[in-house]
N, C-alpha and C. Protein backbone atom coordinates (compact mmCIF):
# COMPACT_ATOMS: atom_id res chain seq x y z
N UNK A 1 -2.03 -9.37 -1.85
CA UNK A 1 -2.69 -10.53 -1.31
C UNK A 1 -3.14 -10.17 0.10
N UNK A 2 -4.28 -10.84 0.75
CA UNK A 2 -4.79 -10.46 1.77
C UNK A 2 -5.40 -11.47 2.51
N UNK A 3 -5.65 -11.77 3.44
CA UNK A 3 -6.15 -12.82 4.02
C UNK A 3 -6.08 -13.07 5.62
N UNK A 4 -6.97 -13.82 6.12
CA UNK A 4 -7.24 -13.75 7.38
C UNK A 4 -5.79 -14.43 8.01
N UNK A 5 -5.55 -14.10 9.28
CA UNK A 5 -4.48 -14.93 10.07
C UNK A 5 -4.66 -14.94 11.47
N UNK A 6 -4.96 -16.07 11.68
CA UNK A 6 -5.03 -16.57 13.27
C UNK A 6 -6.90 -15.86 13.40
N UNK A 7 -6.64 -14.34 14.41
CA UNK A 7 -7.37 -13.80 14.76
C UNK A 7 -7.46 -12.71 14.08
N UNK A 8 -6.69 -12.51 13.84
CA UNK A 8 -6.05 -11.05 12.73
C UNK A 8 -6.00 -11.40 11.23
N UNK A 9 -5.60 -10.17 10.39
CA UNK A 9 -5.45 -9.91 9.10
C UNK A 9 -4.27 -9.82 8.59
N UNK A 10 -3.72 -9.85 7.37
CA UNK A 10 -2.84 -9.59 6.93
C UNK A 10 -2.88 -9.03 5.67
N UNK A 11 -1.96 -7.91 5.12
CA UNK A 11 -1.86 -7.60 3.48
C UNK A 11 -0.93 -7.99 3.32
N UNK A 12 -0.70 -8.10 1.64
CA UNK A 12 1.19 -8.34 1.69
C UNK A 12 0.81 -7.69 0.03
N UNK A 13 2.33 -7.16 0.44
CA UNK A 13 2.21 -5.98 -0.93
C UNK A 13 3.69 -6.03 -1.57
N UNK A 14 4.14 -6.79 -2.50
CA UNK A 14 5.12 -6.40 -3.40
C UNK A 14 6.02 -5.35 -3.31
N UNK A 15 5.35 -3.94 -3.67
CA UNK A 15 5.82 -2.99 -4.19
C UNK A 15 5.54 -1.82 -2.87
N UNK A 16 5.67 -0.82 -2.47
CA UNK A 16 5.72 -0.06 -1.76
C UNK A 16 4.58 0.76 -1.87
N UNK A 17 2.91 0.73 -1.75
CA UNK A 17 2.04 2.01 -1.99
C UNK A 17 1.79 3.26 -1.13
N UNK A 18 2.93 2.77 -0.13
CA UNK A 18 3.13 4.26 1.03
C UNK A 18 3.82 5.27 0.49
N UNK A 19 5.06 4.60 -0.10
CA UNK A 19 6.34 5.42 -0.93
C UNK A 19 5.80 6.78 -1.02
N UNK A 20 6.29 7.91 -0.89
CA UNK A 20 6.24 9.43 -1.02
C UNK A 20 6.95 9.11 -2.50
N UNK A 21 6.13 10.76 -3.02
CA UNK A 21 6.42 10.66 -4.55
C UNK A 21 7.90 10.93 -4.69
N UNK A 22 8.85 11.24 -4.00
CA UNK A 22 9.93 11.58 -3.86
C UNK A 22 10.87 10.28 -4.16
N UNK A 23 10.53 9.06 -3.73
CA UNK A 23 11.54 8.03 -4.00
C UNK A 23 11.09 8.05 -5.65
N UNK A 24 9.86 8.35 -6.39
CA UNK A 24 10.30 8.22 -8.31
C UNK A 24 10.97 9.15 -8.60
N UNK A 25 10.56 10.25 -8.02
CA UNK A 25 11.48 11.56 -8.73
C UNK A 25 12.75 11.47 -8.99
N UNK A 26 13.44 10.82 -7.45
CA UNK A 26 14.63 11.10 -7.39
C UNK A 26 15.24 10.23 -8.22
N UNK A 27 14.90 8.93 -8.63
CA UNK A 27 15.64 8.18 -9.56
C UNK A 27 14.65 8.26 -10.77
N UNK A 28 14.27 9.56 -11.56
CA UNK A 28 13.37 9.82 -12.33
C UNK A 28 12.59 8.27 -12.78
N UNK A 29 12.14 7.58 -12.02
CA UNK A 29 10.97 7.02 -12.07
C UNK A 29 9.99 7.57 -12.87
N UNK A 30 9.13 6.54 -13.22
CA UNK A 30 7.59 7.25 -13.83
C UNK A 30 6.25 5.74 -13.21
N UNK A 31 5.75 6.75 -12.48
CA UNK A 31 4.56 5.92 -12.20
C UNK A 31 3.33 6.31 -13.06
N UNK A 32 2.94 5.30 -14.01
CA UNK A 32 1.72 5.65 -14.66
C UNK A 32 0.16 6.07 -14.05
N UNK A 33 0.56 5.32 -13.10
CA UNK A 33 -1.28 5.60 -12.60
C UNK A 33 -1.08 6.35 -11.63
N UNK A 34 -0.17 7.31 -11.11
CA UNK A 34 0.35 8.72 -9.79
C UNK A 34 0.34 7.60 -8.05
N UNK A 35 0.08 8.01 -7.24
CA UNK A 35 0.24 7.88 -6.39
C UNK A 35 -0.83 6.61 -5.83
N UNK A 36 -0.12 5.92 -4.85
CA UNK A 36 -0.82 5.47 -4.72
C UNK A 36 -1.31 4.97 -3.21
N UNK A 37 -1.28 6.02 -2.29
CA UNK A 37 -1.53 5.96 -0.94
C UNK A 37 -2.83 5.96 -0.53
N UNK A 38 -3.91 6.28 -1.60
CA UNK A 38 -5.13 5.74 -1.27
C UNK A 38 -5.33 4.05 -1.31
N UNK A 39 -4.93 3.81 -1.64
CA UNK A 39 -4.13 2.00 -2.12
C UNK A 39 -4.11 1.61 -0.48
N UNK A 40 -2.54 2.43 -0.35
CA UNK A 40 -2.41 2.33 1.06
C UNK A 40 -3.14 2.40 2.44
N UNK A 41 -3.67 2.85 2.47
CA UNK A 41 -5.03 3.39 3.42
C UNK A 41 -5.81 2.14 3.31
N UNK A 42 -6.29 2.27 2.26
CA UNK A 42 -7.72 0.90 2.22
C UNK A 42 -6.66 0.12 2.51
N UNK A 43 -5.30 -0.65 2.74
CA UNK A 43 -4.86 -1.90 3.18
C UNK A 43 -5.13 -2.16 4.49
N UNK A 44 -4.23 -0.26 5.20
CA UNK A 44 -4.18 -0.06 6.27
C UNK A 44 -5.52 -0.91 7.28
N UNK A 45 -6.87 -0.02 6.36
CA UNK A 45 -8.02 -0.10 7.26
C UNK A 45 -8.53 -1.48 7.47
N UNK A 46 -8.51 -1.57 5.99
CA UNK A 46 -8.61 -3.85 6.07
C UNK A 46 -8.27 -4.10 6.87
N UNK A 47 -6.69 -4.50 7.64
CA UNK A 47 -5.98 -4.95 8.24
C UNK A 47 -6.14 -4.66 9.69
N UNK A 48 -6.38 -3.54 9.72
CA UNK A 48 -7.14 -3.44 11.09
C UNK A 48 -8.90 -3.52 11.89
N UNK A 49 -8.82 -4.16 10.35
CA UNK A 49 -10.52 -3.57 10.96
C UNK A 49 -11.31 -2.50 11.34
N UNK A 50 -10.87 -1.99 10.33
CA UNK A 50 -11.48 -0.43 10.78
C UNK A 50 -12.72 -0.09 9.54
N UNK A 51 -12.84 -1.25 8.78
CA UNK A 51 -13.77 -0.99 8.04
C UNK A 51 -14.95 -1.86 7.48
């Protein structure tokens, strides 16, 4: 979810799309669709306005 606040932005994200692939491995996780820090990034940039 995403949406304006005050003057600023906000994301809000459930699930973790920064996570290093290391937190599935280690509890043999399986993420179907791989990684997802490009996810992350486009929130990042939203949120700041950088895009």
């Amino acid at each position: 979810m995403r949406a304006a606040y005050g003057a600023g932005r906000i994301f809000l994200s459930g699930a973790h799309p920064e996570a290093p692939s290391i937190w599935t491995t280690e509890d043999k996780m399986v993420d179907p669709d791989g990684s997802d820090l490009a996810l992350a990034a486009d929130m990042v940039k939203w949120a700041g306005k950088l895009e």
